[in-house]
C-alpha atoms as a PDB file:
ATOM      1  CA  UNK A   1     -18.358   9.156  11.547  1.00  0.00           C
ATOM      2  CA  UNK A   2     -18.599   6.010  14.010  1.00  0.00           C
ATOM      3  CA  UNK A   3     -16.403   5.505  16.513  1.00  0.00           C
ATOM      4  CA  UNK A   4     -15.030   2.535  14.567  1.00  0.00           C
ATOM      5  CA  UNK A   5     -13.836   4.727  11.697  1.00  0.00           C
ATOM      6  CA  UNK A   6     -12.488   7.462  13.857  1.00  0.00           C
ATOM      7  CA  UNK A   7     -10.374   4.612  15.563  1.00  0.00           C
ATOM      8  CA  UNK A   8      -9.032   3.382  12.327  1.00  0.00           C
ATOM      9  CA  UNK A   9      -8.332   6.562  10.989  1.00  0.00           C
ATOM     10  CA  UNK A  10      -6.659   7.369  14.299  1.00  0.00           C
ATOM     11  CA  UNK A  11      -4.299   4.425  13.808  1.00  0.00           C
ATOM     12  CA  UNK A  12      -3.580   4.973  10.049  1.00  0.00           C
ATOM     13  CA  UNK A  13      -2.415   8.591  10.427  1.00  0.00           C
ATOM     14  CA  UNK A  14      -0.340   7.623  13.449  1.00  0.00           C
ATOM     15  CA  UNK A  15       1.364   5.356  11.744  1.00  0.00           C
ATOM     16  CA  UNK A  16       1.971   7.701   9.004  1.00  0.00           C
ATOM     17  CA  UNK A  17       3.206  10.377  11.275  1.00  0.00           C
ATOM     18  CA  UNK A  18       5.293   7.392  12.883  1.00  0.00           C
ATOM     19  CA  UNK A  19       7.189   6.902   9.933  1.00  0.00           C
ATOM     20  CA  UNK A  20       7.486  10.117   8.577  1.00  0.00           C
ATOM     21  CA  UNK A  21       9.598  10.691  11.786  1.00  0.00           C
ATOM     22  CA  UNK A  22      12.336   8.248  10.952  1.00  0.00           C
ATOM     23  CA  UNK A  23      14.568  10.958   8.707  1.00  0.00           C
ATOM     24  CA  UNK A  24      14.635  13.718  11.920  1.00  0.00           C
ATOM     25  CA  UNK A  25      14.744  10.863  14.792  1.00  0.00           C
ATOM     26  CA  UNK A  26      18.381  10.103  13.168  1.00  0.00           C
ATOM     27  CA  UNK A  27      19.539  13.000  11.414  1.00  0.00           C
ATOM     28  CA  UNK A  28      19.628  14.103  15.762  1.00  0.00           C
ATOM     29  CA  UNK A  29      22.552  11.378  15.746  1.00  0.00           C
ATOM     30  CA  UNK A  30      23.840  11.136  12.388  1.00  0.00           C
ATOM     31  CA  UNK A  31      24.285  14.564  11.751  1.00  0.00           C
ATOM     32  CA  UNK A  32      26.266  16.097  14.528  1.00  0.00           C
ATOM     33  CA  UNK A  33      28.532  12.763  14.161  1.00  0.00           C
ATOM     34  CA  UNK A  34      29.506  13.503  10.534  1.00  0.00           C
ATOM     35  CA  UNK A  35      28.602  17.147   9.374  1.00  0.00           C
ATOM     36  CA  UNK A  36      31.916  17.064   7.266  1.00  0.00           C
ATOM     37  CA  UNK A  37      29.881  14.561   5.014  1.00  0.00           C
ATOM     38  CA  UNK A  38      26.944  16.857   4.673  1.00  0.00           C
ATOM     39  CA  UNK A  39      29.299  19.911   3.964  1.00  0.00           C
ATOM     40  CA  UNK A  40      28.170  21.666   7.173  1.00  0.00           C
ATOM     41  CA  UNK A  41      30.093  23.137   9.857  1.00  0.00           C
ATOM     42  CA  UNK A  42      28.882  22.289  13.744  1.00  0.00           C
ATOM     43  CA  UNK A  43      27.389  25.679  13.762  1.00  0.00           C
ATOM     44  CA  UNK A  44      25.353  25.091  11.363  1.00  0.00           C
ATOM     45  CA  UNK A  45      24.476  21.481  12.528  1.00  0.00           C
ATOM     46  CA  UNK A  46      22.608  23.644  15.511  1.00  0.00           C
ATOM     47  CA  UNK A  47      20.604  25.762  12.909  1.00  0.00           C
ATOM     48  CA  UNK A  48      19.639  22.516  10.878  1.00  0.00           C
ATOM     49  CA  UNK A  49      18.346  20.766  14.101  1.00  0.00           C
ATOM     50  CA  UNK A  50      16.405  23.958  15.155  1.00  0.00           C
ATOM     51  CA  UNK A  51      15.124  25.483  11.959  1.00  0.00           C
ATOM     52  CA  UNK A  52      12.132  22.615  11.435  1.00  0.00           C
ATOM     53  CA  UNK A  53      10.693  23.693  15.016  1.00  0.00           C
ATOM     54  CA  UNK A  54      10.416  27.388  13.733  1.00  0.00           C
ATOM     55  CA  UNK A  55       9.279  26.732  10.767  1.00  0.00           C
ATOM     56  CA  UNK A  56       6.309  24.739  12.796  1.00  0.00           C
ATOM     57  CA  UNK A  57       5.733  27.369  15.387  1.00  0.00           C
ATOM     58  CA  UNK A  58       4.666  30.211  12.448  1.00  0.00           C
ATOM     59  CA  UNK A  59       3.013  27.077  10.096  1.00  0.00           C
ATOM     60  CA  UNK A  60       0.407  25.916  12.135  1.00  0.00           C
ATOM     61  CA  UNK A  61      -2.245  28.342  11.489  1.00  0.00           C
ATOM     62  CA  UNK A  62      -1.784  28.564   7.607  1.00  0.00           C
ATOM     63  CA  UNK A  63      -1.751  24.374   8.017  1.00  0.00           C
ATOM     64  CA  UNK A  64      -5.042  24.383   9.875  1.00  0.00           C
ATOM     65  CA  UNK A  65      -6.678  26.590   7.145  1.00  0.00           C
ATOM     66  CA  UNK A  66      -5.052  24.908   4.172  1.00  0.00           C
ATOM     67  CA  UNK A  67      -6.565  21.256   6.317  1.00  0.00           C
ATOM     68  CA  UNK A  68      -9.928  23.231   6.246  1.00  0.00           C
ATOM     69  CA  UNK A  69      -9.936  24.062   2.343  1.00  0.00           C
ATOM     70  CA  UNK A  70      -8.101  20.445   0.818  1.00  0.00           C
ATOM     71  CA  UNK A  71      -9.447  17.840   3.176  1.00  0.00           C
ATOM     72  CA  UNK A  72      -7.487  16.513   6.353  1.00  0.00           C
ATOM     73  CA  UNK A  73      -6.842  13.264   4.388  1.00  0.00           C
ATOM     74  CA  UNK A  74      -5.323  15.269   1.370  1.00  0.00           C
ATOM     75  CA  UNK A  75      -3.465  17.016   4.332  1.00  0.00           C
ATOM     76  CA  UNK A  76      -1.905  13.923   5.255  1.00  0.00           C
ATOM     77  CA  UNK A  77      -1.489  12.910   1.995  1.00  0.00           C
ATOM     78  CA  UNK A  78       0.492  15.400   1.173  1.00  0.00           C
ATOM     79  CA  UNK A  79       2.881  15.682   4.684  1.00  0.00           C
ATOM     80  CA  UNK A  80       3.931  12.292   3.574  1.00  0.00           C
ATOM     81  CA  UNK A  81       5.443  12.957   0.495  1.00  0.00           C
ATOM     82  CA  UNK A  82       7.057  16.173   1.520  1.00  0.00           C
ATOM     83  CA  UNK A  83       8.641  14.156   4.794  1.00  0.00           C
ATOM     84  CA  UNK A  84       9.475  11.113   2.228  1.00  0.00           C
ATOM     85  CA  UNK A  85      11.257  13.880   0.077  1.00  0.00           C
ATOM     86  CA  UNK A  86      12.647  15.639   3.183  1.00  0.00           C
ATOM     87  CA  UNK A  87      14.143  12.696   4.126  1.00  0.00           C
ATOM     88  CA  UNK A  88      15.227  11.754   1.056  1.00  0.00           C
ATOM     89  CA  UNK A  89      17.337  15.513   1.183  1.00  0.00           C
ATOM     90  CA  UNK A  90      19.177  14.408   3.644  1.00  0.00           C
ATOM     91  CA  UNK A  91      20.975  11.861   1.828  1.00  0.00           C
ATOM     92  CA  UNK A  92      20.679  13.871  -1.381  1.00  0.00           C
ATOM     93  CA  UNK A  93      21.760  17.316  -0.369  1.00  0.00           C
ATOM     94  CA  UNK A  94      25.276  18.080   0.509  1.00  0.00           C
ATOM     95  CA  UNK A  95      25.165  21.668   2.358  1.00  0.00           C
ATOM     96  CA  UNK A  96      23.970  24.751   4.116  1.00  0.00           C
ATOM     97  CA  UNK A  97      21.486  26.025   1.516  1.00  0.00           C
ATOM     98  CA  UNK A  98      19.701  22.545   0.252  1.00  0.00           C
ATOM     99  CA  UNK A  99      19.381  20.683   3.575  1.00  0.00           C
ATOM    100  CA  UNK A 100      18.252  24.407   5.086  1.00  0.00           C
ATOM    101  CA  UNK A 101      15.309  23.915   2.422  1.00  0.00           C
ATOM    102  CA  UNK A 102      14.693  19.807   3.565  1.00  0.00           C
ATOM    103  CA  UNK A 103      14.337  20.757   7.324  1.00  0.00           C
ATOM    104  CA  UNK A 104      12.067  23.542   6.592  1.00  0.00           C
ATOM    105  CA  UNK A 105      10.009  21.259   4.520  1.00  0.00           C
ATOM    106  CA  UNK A 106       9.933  18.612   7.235  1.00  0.00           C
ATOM    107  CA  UNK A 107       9.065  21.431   9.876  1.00  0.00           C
ATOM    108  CA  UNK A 108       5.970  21.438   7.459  1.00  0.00           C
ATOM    109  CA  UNK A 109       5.236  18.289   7.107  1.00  0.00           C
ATOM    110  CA  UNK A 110       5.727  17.228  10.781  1.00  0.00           C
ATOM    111  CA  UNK A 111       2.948  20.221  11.910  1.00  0.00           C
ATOM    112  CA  UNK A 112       0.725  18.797   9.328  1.00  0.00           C
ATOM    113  CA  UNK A 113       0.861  15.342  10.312  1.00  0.00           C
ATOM    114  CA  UNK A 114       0.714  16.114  13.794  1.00  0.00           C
ATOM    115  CA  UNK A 115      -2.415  18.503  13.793  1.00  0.00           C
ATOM    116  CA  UNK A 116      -3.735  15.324  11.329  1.00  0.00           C
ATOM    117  CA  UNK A 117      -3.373  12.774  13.793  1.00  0.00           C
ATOM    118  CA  UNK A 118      -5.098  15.045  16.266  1.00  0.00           C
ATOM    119  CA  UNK A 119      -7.968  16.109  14.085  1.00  0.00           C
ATOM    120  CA  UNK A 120      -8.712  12.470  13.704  1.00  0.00           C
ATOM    121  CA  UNK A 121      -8.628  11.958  17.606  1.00  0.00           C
ATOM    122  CA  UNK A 122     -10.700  14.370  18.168  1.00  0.00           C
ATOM    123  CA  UNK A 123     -13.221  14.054  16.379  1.00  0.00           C
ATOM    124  CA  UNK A 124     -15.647  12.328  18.115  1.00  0.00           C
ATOM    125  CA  UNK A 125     -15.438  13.360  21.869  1.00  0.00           C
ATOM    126  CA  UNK A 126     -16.094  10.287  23.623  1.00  0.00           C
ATOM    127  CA  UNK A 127     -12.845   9.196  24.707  1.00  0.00           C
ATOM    128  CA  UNK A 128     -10.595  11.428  22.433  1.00  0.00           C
ATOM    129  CA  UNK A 129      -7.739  11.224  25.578  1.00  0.00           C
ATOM    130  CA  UNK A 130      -7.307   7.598  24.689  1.00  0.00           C
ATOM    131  CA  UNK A 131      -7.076   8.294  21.384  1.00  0.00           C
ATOM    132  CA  UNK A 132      -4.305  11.025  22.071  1.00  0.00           C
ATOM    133  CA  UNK A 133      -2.567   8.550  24.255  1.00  0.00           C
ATOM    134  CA  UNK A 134      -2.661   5.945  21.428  1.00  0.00           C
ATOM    135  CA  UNK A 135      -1.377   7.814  18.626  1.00  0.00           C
ATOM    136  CA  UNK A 136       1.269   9.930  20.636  1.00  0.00           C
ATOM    137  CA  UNK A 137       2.212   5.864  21.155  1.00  0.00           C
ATOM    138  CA  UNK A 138       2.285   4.425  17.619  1.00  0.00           C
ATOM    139  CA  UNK A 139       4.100   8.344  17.288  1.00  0.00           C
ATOM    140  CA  UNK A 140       7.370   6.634  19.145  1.00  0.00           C
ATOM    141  CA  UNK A 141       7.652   3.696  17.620  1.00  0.00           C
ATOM    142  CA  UNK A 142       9.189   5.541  14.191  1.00  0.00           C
ATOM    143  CA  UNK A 143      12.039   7.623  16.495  1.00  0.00           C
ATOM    144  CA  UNK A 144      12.618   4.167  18.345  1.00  0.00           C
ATOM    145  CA  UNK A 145      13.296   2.294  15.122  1.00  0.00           C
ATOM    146  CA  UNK A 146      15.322   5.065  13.428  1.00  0.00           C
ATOM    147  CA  UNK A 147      17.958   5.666  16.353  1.00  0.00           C
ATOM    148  CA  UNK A 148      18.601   1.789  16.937  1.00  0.00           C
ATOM    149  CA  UNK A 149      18.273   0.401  13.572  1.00  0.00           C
ATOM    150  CA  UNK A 150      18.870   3.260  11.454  1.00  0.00           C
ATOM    151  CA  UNK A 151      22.078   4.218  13.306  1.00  0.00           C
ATOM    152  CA  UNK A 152      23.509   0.542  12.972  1.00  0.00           C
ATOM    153  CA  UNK A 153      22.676   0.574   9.551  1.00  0.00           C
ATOM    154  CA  UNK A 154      24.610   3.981   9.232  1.00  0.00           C
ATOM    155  CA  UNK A 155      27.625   2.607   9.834  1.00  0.00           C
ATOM    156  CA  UNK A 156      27.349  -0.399   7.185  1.00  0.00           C
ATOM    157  CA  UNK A 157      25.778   1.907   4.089  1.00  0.00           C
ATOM    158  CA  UNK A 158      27.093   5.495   5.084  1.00  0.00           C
ATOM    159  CA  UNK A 159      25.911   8.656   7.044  1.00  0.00           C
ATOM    160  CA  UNK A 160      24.171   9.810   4.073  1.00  0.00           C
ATOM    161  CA  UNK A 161      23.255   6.810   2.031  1.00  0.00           C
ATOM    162  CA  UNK A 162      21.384   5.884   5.465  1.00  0.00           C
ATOM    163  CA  UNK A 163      18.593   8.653   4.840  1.00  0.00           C
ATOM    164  CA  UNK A 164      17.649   7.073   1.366  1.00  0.00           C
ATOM    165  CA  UNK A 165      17.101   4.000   2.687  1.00  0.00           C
ATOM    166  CA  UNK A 166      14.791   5.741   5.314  1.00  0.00           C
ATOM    167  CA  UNK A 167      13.164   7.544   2.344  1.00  0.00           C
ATOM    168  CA  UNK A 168      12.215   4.270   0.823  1.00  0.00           C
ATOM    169  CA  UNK A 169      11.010   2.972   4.438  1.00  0.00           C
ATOM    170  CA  UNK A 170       9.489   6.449   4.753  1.00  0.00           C
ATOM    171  CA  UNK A 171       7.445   6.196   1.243  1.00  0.00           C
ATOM    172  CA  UNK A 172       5.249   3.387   2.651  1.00  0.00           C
ATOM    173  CA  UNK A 173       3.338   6.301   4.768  1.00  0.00           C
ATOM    174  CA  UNK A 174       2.030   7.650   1.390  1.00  0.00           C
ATOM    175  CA  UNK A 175       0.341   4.433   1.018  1.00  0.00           C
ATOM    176  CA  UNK A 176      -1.165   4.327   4.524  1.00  0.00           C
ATOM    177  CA  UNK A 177      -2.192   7.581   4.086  1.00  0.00           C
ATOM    178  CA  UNK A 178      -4.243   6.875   0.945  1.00  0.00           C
ATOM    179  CA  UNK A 179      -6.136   4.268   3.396  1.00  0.00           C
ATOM    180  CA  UNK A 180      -7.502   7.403   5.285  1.00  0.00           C
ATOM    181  CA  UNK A 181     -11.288   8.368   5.129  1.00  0.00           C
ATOM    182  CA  UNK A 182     -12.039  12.166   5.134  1.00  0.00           C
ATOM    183  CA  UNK A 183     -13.606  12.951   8.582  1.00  0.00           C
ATOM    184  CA  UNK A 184     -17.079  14.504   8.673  1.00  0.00           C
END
């Protein structure tokens, strides 16, 4: 693939990663603000920030091998709907049990994208560390976006009602994704 595609898809699946993040970036402020109106107690506010970053550590290898078999587009593909639905969850799901279930699914999605957006930047060594830099960049843009404008919005539409607008804002990274090229 030429270095012009690699680029592209580089900045596609960055994006998509970018804002697939916008549900966890402000569930990290939303949540521990208002657990009452997710039907959690602060304990469990811990467990529901923590339990996406375990699900990643065991995930990655069964994500690289499922990448291998379906395609690293179809990869992506798939992360974003699971983090548009994960997101989604959290204004949905009122509870231990159901938003458990959303952050383990965005623990999924999030090692997917990630190891995506990497597999693209690698691809073609000559300058894969600017491609790294680059998407880890468009990466922040998504958190940035979620904790200033998502948490004003919170307090005009709800703590909760604020994640399905995020969903919707979220969906548009299934679209990028379809935009993707299959490497190799």
């Amino acid at each position: 693939m030429n270095d012009q595609m690699v680029m592209r898809n580089v900045w596609i699946s960055s994006w998509v990663l970018s804002l697939s993040l916008f549900g966890d970036a402000l569930l990290y402020i939303i949540l521990p603000v208002h657990a009452d109106a997710f039907g959690v107690s602060m304990l469990m506010v811990g467990f529901l920030l923590a339990v996406n970053r375990v699900i990643r550590s065991f995930a990655y290898g069964f994500i690289t091998e499922l990448a291998d078999r379906i395609g690293v587009k179809n990869m992506c593909l798939i992360a974003a709907v699971s983090a548009t639905l994960s997101t989604a969850g959290y204004g949905l799901f009122e509870g231990e049990f159901l938003l458990t279930i959303s952050r383990m699914v965005w623990g999924l999605s999030f090692a997917a994208l990630l190891l995506v957006t990497l597999s693209y930047a690698a691809e073609n060594p000559f300058k894969t560390g600017t491609r790294i830099g680059l998407s880890r960049s468009v990466e922040q843009v998504g958190p940035l976006l979620a904790m200033t404008v998502g948490a004003w919005f919170a307090t005009i539409v709800g703590p909760r009602d604020v994640f399905l607008y995020l969903s919707l804002a979220t969906a548009v990274s299934i679209g990028l994704a379809l935009g993707l090229n299959d490497s190799g």
